[in-house]
PDB file of N, CA and C in Angstrom:
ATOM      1  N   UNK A   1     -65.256 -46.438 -37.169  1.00  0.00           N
ATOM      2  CA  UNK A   1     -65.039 -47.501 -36.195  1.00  0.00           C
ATOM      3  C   UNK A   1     -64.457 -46.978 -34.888  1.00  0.00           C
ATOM      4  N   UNK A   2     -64.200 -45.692 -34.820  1.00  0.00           N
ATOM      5  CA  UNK A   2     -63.221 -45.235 -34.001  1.00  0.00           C
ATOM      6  C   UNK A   2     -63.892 -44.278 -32.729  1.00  0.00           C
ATOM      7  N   UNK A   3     -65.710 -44.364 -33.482  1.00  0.00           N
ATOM      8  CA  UNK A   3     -66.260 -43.086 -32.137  1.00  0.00           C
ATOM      9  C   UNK A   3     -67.301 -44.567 -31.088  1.00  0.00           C
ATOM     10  N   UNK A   4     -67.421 -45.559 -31.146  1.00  0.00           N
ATOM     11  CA  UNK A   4     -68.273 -46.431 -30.272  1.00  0.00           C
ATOM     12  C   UNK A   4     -69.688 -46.250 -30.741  1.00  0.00           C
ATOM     13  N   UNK A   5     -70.120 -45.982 -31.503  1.00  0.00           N
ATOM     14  CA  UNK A   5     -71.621 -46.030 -31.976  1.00  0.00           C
ATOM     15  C   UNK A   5     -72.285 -47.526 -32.144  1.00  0.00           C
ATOM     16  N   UNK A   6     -73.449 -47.337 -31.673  1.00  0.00           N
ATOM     17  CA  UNK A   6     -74.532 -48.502 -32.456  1.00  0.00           C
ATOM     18  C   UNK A   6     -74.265 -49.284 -33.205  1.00  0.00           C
ATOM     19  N   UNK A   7     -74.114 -50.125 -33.628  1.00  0.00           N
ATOM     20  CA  UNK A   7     -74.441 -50.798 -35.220  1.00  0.00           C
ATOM     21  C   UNK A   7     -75.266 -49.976 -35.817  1.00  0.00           C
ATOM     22  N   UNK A   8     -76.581 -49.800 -35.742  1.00  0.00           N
ATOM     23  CA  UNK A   8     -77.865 -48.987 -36.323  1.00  0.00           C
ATOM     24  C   UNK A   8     -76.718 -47.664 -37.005  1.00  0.00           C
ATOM     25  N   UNK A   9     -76.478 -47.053 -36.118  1.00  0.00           N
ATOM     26  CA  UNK A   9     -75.677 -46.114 -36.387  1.00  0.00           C
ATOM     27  C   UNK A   9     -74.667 -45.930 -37.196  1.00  0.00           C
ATOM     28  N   UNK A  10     -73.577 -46.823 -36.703  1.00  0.00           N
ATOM     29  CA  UNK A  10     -72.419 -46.904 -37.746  1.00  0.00           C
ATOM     30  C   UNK A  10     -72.944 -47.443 -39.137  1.00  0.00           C
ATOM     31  N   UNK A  11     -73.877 -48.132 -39.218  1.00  0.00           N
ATOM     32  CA  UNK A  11     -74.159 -48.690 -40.900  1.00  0.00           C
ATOM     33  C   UNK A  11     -74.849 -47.456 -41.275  1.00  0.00           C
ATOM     34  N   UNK A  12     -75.788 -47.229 -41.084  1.00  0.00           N
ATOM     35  CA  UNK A  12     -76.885 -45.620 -41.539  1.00  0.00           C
ATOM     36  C   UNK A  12     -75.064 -44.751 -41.891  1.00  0.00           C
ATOM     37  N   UNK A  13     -74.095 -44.733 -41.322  1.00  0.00           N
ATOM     38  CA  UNK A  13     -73.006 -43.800 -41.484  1.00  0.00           C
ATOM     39  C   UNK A  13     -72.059 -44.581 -42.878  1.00  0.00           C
ATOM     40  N   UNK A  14     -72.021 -45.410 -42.825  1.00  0.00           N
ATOM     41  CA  UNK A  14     -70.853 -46.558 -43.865  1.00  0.00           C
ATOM     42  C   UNK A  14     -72.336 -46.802 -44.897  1.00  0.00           C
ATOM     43  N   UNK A  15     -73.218 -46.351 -45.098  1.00  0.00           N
ATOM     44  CA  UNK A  15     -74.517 -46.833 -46.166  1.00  0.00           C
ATOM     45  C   UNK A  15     -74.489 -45.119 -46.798  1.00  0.00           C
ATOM     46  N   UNK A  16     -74.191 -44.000 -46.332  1.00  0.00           N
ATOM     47  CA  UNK A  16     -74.089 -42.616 -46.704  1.00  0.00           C
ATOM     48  C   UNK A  16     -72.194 -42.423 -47.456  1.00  0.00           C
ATOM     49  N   UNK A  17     -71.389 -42.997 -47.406  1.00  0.00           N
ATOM     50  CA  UNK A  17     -70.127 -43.268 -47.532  1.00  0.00           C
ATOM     51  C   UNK A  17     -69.248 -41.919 -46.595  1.00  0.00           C
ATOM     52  N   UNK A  18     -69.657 -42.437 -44.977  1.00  0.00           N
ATOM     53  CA  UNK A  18     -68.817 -41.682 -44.391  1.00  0.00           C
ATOM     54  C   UNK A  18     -68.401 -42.560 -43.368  1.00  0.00           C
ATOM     55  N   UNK A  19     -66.882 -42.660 -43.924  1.00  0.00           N
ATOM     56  CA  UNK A  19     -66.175 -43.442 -43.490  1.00  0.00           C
ATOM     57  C   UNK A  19     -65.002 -43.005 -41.931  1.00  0.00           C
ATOM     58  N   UNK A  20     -65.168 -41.862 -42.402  1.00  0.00           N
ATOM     59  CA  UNK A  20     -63.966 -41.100 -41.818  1.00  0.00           C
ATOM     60  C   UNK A  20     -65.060 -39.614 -40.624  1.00  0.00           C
ATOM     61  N   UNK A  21     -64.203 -39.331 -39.558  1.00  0.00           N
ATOM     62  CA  UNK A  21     -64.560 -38.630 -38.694  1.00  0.00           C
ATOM     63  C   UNK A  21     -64.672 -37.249 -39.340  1.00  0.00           C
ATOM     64  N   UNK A  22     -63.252 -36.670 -39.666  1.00  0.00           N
ATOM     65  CA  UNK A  22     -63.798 -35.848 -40.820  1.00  0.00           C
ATOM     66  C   UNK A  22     -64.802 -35.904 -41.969  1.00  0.00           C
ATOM     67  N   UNK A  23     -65.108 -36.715 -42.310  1.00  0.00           N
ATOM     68  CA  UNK A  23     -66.143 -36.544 -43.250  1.00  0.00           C
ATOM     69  C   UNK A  23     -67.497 -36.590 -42.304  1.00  0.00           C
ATOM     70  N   UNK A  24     -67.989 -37.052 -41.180  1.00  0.00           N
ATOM     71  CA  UNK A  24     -68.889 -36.960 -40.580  1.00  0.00           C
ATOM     72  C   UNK A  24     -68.756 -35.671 -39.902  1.00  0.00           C
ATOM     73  N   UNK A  25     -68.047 -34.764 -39.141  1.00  0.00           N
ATOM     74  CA  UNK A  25     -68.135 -33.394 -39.069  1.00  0.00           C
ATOM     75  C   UNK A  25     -68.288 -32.426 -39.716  1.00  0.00           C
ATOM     76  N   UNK A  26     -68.191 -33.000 -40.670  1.00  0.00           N
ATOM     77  CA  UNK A  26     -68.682 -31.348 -42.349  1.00  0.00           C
ATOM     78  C   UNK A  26     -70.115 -31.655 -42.076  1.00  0.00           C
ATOM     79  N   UNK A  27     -71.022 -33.033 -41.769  1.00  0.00           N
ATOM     80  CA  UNK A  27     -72.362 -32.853 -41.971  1.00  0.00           C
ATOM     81  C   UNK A  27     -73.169 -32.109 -41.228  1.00  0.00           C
ATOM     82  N   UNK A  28     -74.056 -31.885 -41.511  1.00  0.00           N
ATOM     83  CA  UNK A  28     -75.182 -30.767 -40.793  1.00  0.00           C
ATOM     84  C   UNK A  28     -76.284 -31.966 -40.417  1.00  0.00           C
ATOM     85  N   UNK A  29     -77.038 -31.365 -38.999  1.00  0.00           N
ATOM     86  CA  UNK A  29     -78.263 -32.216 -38.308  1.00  0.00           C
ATOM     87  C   UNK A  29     -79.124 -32.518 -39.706  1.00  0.00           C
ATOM     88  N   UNK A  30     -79.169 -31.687 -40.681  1.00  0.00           N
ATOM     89  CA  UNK A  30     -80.165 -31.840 -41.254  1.00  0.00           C
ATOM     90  C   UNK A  30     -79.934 -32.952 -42.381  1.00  0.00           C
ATOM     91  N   UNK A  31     -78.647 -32.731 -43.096  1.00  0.00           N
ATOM     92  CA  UNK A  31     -78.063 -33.409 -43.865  1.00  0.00           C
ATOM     93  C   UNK A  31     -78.252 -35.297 -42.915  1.00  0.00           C
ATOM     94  N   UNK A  32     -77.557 -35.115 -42.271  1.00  0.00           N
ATOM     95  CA  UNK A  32     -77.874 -36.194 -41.315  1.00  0.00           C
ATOM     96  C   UNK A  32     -79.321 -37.265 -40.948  1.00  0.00           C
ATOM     97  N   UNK A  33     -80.219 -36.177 -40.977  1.00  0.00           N
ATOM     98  CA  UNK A  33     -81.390 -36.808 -40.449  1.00  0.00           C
ATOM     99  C   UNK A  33     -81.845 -36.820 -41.677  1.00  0.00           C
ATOM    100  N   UNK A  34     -81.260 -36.693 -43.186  1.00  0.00           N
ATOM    101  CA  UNK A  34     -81.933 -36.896 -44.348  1.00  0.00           C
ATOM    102  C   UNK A  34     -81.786 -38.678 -44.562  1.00  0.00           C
ATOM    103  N   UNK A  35     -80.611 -39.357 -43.939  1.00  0.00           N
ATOM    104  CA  UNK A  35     -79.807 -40.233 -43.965  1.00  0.00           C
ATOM    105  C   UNK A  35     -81.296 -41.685 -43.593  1.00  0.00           C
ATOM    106  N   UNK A  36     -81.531 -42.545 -44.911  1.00  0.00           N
ATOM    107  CA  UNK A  36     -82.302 -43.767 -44.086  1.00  0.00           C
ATOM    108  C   UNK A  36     -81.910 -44.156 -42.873  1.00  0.00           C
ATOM    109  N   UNK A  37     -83.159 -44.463 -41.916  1.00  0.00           N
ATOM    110  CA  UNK A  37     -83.195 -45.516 -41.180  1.00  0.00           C
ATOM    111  C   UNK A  37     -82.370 -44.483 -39.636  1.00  0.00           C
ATOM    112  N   UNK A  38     -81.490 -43.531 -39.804  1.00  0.00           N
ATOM    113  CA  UNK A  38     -81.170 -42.614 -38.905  1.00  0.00           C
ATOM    114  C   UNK A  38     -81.962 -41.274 -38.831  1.00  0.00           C
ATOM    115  N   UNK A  39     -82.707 -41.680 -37.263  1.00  0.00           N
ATOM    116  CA  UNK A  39     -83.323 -40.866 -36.801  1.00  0.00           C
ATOM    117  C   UNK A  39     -82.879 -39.636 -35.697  1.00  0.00           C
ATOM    118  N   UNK A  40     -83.550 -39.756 -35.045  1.00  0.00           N
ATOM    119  CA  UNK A  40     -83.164 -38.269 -33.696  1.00  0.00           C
ATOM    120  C   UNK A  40     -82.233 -39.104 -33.071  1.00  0.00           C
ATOM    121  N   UNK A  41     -82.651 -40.164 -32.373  1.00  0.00           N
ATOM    122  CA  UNK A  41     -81.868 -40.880 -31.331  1.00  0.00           C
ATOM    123  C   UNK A  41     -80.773 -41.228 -31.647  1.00  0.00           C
ATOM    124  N   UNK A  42     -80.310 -41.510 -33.152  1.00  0.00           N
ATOM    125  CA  UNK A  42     -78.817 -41.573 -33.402  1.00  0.00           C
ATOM    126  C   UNK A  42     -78.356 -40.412 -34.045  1.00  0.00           C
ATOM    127  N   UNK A  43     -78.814 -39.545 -34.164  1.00  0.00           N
ATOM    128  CA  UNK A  43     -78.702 -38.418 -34.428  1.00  0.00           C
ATOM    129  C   UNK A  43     -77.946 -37.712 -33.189  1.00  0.00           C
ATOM    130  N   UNK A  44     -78.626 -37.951 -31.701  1.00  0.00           N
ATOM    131  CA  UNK A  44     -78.551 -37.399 -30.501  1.00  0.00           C
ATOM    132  C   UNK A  44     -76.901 -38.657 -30.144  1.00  0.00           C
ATOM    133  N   UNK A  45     -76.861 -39.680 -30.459  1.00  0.00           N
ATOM    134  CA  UNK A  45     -75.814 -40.759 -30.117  1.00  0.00           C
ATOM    135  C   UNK A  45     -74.423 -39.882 -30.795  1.00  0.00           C
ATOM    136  N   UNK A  46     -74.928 -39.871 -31.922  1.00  0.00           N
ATOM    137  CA  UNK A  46     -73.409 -39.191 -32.581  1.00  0.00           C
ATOM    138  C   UNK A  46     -73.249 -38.067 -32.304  1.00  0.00           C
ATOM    139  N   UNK A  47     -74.182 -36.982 -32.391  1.00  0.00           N
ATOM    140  CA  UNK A  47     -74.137 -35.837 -31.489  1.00  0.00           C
ATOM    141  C   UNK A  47     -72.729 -35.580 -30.101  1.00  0.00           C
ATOM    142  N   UNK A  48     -73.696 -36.827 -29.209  1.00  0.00           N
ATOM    143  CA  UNK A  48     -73.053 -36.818 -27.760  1.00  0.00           C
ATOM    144  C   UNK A  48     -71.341 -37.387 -28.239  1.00  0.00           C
ATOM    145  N   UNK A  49     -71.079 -38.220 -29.163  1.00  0.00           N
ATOM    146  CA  UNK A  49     -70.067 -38.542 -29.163  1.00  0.00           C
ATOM    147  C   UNK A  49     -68.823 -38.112 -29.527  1.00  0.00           C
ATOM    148  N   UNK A  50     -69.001 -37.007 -30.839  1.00  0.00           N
ATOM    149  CA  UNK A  50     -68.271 -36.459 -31.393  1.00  0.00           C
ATOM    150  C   UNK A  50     -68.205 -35.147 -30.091  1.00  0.00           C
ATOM    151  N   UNK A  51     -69.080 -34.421 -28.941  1.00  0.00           N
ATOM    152  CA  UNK A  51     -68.921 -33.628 -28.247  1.00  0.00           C
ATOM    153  C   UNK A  51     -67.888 -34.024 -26.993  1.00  0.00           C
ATOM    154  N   UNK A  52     -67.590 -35.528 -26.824  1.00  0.00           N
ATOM    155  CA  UNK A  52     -66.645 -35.992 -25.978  1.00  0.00           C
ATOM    156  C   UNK A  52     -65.486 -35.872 -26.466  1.00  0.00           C
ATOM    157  N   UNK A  53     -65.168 -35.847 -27.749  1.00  0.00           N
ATOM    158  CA  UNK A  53     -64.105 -35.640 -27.830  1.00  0.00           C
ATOM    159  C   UNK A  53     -63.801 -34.071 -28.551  1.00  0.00           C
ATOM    160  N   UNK A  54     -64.894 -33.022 -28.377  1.00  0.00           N
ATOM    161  CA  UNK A  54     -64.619 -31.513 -28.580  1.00  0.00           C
ATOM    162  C   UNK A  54     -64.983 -31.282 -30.012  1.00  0.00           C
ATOM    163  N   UNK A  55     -65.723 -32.633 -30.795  1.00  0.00           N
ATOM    164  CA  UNK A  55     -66.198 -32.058 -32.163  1.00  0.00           C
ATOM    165  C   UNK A  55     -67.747 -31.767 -32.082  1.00  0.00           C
ATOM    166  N   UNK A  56     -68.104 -31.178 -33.129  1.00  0.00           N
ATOM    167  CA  UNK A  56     -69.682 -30.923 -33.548  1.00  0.00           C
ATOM    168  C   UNK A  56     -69.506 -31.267 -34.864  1.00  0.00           C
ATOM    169  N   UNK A  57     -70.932 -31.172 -35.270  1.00  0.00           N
ATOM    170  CA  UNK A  57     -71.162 -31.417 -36.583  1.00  0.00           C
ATOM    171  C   UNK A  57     -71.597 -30.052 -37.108  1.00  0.00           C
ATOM    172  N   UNK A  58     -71.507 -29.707 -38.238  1.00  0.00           N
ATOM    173  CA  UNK A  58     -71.063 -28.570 -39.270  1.00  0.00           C
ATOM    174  C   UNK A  58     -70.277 -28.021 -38.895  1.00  0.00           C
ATOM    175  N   UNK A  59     -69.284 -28.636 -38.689  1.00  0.00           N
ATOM    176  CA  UNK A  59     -67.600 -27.967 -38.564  1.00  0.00           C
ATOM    177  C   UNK A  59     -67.221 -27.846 -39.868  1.00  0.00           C
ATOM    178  N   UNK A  60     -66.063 -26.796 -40.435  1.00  0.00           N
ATOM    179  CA  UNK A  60     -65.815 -26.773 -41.936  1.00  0.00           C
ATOM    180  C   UNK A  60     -63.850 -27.527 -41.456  1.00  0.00           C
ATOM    181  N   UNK A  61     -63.428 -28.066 -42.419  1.00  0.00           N
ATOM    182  CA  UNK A  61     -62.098 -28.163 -42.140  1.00  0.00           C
ATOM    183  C   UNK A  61     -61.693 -28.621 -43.534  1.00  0.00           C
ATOM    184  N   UNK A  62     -60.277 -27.297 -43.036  1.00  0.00           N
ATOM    185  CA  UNK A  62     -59.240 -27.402 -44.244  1.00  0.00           C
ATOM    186  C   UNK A  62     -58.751 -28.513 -44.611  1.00  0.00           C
ATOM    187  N   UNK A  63     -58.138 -27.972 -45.734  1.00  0.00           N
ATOM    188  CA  UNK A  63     -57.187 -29.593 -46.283  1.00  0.00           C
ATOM    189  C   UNK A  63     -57.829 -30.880 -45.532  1.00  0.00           C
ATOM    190  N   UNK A  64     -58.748 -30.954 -45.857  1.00  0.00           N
ATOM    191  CA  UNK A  64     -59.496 -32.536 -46.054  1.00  0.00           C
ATOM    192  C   UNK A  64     -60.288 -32.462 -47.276  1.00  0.00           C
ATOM    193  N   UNK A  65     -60.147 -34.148 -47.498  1.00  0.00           N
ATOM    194  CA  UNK A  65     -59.403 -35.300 -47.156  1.00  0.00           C
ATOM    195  C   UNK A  65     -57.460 -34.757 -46.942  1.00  0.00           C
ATOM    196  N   UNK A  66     -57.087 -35.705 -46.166  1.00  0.00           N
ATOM    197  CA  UNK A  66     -55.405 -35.093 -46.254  1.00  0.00           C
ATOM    198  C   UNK A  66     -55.129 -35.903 -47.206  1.00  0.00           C
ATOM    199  N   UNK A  67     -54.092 -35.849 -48.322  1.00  0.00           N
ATOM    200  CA  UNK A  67     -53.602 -36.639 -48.878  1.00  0.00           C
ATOM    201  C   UNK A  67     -53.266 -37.785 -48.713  1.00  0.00           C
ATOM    202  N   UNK A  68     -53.146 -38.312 -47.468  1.00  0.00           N
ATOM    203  CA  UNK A  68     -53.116 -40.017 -47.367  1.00  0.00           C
ATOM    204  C   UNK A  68     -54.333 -40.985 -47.682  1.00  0.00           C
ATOM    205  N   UNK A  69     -55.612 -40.275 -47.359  1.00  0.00           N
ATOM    206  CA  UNK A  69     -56.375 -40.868 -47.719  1.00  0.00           C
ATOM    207  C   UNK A  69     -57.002 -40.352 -49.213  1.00  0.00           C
ATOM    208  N   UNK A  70     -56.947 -39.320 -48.988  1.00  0.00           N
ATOM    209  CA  UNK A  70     -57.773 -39.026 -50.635  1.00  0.00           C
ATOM    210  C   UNK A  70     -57.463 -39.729 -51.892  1.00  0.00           C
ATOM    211  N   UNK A  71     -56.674 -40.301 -51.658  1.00  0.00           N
ATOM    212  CA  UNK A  71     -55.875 -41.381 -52.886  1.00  0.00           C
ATOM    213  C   UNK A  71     -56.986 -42.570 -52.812  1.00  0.00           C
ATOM    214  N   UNK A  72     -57.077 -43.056 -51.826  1.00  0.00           N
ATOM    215  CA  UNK A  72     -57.984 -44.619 -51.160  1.00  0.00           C
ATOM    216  C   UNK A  72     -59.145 -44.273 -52.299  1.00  0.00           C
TER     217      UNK A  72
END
């Protein structure tokens, strides 16, 4: 809820169970575009968005989930 995406987008993302920003930066373009109903163009949306704020996708990161959520 927190990067401004589509509807199209954010559901294709909450229908894969990635709820969380970290969990959408471990994915890969490919992993991604395996995803129903998300194509290039939201592919290219989340792309641009996570690069505004200095992320990419197939980033690896430690200690995630952090313990506050991994409980949820």
């Amino acid at each position: 809820d927190d990067l401004e995406l589509t509807v199209r987008s954010a559901n294709c993302l909450k229908a894969e169970a990635i709820h969380y920003i970290g969990d959408l930066v471990q994915r890969t373009e490919v992993e991604l575009l395996k995803t129903p109903n998300l194509g290039k163009k939201s592919l290219t949306e989340i792309k641009d968005v996570l690069a505004s704020r200095g992320l990419s996708l197939g980033m690896r990161l430690e200690n995630w989930p952090p313990a506050s959520i991994a409980d949820e």
